[in-house]
PDB file of N, CA and C in Angstrom:
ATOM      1  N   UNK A   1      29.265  16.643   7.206  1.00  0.00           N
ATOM      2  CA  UNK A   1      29.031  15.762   8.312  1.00  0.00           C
ATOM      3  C   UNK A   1      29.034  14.327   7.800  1.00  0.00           C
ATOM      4  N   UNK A   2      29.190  13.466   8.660  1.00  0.00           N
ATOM      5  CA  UNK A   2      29.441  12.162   7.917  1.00  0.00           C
ATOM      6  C   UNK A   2      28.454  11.448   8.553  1.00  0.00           C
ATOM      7  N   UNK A   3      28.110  10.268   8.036  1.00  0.00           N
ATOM      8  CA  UNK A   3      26.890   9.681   8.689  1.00  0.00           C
ATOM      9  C   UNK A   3      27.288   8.576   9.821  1.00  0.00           C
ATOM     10  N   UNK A   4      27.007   8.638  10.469  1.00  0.00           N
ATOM     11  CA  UNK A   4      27.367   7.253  11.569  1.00  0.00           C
ATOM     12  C   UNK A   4      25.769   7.209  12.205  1.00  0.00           C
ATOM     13  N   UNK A   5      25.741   5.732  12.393  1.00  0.00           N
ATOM     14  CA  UNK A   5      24.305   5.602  12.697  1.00  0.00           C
ATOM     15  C   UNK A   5      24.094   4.360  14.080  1.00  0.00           C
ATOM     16  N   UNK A   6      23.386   4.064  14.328  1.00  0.00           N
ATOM     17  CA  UNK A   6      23.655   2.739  15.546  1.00  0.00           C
ATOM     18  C   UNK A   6      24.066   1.764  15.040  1.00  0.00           C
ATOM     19  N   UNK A   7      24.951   1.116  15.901  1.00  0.00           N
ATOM     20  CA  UNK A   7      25.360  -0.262  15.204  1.00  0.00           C
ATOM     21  C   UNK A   7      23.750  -1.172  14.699  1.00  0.00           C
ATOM     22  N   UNK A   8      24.327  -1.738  13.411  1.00  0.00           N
ATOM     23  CA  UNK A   8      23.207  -2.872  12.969  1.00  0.00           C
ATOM     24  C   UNK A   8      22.352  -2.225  12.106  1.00  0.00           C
ATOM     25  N   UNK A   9      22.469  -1.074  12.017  1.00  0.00           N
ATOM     26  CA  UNK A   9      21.547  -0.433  11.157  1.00  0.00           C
ATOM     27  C   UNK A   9      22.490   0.499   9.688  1.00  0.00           C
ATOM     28  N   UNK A  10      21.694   0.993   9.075  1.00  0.00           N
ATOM     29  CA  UNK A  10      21.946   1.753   7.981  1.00  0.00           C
ATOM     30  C   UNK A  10      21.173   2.617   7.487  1.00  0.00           C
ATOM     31  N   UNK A  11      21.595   3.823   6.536  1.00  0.00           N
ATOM     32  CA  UNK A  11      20.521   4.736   6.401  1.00  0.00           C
ATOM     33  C   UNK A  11      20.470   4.649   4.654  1.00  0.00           C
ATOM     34  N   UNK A  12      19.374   4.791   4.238  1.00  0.00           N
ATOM     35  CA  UNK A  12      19.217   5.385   3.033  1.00  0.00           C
ATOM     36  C   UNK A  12      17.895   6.408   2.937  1.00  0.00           C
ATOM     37  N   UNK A  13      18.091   6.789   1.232  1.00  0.00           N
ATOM     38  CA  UNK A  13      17.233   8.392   1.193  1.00  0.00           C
ATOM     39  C   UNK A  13      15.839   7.623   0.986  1.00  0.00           C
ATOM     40  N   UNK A  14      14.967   8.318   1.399  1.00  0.00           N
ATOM     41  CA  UNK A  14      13.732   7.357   1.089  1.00  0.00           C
ATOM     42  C   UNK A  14      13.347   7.760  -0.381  1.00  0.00           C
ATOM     43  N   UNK A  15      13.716   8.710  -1.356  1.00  0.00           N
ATOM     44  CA  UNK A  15      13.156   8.859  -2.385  1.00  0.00           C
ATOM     45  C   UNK A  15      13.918   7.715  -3.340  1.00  0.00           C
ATOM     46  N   UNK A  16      15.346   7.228  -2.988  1.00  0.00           N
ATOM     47  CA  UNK A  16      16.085   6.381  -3.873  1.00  0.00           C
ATOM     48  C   UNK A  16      15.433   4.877  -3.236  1.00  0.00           C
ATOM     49  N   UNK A  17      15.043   4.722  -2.602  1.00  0.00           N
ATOM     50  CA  UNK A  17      14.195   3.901  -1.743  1.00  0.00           C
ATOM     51  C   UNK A  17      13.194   3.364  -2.476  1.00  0.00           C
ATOM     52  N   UNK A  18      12.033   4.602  -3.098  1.00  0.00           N
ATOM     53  CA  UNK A  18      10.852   4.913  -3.152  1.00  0.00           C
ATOM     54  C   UNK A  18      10.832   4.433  -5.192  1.00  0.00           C
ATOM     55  N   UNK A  19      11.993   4.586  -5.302  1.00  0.00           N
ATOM     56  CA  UNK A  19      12.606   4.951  -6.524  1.00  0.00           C
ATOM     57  C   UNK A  19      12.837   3.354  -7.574  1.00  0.00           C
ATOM     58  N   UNK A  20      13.844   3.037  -6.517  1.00  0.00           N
ATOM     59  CA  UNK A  20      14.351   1.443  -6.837  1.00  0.00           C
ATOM     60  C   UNK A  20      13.754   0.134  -6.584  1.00  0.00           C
ATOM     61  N   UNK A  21      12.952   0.912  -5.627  1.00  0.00           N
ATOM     62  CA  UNK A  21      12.160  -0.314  -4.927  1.00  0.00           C
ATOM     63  C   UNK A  21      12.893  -1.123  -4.079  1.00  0.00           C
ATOM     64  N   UNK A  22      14.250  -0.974  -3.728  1.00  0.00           N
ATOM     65  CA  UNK A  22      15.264  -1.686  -3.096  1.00  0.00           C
ATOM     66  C   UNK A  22      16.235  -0.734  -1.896  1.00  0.00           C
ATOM     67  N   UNK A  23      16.453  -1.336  -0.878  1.00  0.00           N
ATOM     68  CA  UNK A  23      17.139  -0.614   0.453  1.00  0.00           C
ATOM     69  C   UNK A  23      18.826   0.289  -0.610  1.00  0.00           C
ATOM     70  N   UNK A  24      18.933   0.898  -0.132  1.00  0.00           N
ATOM     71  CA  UNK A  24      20.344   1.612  -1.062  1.00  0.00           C
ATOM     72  C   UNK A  24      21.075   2.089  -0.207  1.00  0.00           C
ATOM     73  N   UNK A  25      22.283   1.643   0.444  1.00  0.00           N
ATOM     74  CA  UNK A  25      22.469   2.133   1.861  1.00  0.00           C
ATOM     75  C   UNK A  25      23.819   3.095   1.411  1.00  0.00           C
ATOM     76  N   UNK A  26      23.860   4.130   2.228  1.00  0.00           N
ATOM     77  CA  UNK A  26      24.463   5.778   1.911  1.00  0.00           C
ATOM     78  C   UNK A  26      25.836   5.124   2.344  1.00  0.00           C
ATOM     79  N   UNK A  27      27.080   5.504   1.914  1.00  0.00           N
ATOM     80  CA  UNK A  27      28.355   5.148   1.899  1.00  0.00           C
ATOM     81  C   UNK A  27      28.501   5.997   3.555  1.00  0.00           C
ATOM     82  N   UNK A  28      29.547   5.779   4.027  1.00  0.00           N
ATOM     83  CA  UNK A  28      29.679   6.357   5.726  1.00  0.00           C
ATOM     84  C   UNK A  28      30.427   7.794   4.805  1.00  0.00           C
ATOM     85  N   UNK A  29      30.943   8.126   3.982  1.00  0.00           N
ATOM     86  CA  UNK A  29      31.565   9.559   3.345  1.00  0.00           C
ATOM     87  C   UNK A  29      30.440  10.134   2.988  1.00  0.00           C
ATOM     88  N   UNK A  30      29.336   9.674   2.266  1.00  0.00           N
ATOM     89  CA  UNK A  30      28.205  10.527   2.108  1.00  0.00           C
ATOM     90  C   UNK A  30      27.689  11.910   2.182  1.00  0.00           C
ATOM     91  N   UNK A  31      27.279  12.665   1.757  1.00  0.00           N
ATOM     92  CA  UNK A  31      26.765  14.025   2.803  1.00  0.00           C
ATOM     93  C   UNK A  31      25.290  13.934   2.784  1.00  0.00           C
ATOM     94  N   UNK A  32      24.255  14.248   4.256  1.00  0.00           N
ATOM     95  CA  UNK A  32      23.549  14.670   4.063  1.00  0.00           C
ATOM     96  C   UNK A  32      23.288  15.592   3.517  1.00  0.00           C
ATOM     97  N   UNK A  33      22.047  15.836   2.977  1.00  0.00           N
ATOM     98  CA  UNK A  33      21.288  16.768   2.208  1.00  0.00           C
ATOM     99  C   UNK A  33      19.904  17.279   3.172  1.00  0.00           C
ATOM    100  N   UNK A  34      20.095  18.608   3.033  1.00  0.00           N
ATOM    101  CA  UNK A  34      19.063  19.006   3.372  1.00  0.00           C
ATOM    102  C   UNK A  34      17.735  19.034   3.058  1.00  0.00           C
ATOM    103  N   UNK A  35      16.858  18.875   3.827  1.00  0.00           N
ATOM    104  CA  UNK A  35      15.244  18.665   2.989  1.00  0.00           C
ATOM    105  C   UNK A  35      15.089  17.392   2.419  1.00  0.00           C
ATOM    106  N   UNK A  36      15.828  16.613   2.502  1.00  0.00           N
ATOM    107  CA  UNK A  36      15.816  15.015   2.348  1.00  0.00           C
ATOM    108  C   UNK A  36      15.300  14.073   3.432  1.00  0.00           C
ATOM    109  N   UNK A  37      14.998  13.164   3.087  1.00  0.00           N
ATOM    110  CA  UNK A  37      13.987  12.303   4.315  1.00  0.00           C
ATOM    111  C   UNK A  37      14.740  11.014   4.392  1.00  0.00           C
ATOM    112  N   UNK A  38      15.601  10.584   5.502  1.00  0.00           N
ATOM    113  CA  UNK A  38      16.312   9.676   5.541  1.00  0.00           C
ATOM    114  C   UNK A  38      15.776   8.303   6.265  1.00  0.00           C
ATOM    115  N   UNK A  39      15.806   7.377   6.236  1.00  0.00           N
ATOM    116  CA  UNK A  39      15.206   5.765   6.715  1.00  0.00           C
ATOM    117  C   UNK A  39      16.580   4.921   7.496  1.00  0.00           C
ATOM    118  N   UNK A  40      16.057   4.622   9.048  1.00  0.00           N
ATOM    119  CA  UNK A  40      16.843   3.724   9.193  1.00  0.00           C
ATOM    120  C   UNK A  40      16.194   2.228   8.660  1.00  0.00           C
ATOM    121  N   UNK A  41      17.517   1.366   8.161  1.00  0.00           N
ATOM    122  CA  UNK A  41      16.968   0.193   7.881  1.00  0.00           C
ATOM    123  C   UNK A  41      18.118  -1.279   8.974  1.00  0.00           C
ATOM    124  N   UNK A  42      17.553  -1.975   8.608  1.00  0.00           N
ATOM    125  CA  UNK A  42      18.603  -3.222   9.900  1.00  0.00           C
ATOM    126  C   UNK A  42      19.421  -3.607   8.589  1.00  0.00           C
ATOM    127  N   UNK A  43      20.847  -3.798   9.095  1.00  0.00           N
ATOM    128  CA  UNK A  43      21.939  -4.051   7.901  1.00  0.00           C
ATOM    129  C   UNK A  43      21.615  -5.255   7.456  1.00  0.00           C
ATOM    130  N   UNK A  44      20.855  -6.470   7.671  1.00  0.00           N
ATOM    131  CA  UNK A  44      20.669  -7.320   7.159  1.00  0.00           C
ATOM    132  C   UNK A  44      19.153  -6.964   6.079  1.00  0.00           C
ATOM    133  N   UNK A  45      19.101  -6.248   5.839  1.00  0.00           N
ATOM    134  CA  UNK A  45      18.089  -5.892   4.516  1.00  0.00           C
ATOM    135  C   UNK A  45      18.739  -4.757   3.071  1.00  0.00           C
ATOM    136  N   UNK A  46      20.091  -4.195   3.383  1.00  0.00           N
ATOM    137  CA  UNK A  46      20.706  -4.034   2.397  1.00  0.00           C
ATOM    138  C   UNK A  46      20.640  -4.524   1.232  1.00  0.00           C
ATOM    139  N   UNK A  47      20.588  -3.920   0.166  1.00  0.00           N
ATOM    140  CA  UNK A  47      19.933  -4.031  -1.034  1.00  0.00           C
ATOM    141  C   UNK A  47      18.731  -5.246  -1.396  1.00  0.00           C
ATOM    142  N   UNK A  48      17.882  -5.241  -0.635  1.00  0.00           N
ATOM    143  CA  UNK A  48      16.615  -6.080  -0.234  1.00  0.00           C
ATOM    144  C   UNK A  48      15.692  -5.690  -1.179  1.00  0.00           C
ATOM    145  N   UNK A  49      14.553  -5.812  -1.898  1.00  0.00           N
ATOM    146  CA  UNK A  49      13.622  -5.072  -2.058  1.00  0.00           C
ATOM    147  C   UNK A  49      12.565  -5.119  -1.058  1.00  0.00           C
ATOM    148  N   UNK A  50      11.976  -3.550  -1.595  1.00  0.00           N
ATOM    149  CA  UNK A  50      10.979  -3.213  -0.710  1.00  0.00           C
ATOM    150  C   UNK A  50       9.523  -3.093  -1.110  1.00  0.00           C
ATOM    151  N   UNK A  51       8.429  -3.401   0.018  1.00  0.00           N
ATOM    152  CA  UNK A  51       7.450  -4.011  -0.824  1.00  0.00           C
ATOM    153  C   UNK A  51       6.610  -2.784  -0.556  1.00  0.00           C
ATOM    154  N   UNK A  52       5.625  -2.604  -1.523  1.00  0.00           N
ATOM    155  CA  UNK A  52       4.652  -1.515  -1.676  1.00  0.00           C
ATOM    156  C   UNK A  52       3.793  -1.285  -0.338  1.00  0.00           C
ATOM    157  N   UNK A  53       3.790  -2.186   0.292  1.00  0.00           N
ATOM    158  CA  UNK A  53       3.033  -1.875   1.872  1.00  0.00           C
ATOM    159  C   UNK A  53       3.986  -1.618   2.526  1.00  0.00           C
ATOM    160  N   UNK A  54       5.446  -1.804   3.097  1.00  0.00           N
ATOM    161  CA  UNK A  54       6.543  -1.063   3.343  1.00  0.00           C
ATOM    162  C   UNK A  54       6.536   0.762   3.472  1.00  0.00           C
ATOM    163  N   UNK A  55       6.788   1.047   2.254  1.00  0.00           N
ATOM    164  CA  UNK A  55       6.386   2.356   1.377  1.00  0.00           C
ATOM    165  C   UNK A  55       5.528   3.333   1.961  1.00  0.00           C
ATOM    166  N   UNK A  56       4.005   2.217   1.426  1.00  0.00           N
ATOM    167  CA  UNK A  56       2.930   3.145   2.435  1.00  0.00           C
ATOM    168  C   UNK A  56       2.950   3.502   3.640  1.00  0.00           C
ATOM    169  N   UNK A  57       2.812   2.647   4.566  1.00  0.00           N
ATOM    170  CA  UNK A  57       3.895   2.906   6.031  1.00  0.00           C
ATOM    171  C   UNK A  57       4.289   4.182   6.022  1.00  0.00           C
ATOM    172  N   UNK A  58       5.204   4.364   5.111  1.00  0.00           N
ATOM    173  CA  UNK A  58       6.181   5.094   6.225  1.00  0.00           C
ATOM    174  C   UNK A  58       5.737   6.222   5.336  1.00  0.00           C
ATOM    175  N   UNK A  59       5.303   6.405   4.251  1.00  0.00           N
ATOM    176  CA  UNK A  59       4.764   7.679   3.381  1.00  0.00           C
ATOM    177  C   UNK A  59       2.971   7.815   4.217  1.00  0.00           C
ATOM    178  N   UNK A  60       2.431   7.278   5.293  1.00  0.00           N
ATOM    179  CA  UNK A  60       1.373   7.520   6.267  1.00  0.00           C
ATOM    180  C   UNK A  60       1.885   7.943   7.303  1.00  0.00           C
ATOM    181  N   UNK A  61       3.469   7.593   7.810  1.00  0.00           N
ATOM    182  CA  UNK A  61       3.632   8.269   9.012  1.00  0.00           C
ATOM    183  C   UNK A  61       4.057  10.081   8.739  1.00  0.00           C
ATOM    184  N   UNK A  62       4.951  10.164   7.718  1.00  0.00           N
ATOM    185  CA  UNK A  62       5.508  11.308   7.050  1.00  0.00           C
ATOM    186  C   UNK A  62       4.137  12.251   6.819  1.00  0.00           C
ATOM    187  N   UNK A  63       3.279  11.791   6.360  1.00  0.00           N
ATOM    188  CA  UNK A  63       1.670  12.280   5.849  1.00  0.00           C
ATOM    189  C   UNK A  63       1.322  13.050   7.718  1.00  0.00           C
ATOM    190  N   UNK A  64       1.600  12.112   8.585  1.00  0.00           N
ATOM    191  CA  UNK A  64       1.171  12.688   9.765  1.00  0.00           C
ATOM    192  C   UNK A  64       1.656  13.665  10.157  1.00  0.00           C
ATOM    193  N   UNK A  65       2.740  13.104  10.180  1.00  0.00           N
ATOM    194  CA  UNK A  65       3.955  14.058  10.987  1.00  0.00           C
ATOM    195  C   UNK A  65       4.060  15.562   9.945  1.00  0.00           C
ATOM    196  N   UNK A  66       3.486  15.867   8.852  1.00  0.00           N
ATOM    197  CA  UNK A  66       3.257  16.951   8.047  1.00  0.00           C
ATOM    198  C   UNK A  66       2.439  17.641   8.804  1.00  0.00           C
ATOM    199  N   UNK A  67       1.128  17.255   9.136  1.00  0.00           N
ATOM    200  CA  UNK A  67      -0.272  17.682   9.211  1.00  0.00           C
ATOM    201  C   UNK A  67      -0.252  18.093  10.957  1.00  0.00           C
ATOM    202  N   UNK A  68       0.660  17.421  11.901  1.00  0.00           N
ATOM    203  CA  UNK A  68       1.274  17.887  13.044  1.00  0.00           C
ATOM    204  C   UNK A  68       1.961  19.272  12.944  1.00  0.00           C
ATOM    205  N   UNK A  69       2.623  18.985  12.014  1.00  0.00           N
ATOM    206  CA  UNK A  69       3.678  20.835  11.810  1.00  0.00           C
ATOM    207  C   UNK A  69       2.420  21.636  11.890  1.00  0.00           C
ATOM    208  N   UNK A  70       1.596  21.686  11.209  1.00  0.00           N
ATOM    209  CA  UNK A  70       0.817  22.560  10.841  1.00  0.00           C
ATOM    210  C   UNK A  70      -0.170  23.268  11.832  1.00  0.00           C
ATOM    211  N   UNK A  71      -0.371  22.523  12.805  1.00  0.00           N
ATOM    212  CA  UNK A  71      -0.889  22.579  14.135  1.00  0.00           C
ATOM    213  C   UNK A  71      -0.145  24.057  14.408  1.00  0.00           C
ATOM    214  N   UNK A  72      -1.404  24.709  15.372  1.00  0.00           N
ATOM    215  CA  UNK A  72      -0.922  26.412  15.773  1.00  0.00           C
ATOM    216  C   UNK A  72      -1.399  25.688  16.907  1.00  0.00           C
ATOM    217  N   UNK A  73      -0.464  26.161  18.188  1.00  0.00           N
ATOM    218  CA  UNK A  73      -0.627  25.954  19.868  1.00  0.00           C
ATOM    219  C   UNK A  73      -0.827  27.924  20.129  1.00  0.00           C
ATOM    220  N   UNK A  74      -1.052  28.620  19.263  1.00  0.00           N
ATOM    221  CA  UNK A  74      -1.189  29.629  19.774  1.00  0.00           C
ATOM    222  C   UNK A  74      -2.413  30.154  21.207  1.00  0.00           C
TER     223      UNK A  74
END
């Protein structure tokens, strides 16, 4: 599958993200990967760095959205 995303934006993996400290935006040939956690970012922050409160963010929303799965509606 190839990535196409909304205009103005871009995606990268959040672990190369998490990694570099800098936006790393996925080529449009790319393949997703499964079990990977992908970030939209605005194309004007391409290879930007990213700041440690950034990070947390979005590793607090991921933290949620875990602890939601886990939820039984039985």
């Amino acid at each position: 599958m190839k990535i196409v995303g909304p205009p103005g934006f871009l995606v990268s993996v959040l672990e190369d993200l998490k990694r570099s400290r800098r936006v790393v935006p996925l080529r449009a040939d790319d393949q997703l990967s499964v079990g990977e956690v992908y970030v939209l970012v605005p194309t004007g922050r391409a290879h930007c760095k990213v700041m440690d409160a950034d990070v947390g963010i979005i590793e607090a929303v991921l933290s949620q959205s875990k602890d939601k799965d886990k939820r039984c509606y039985c």
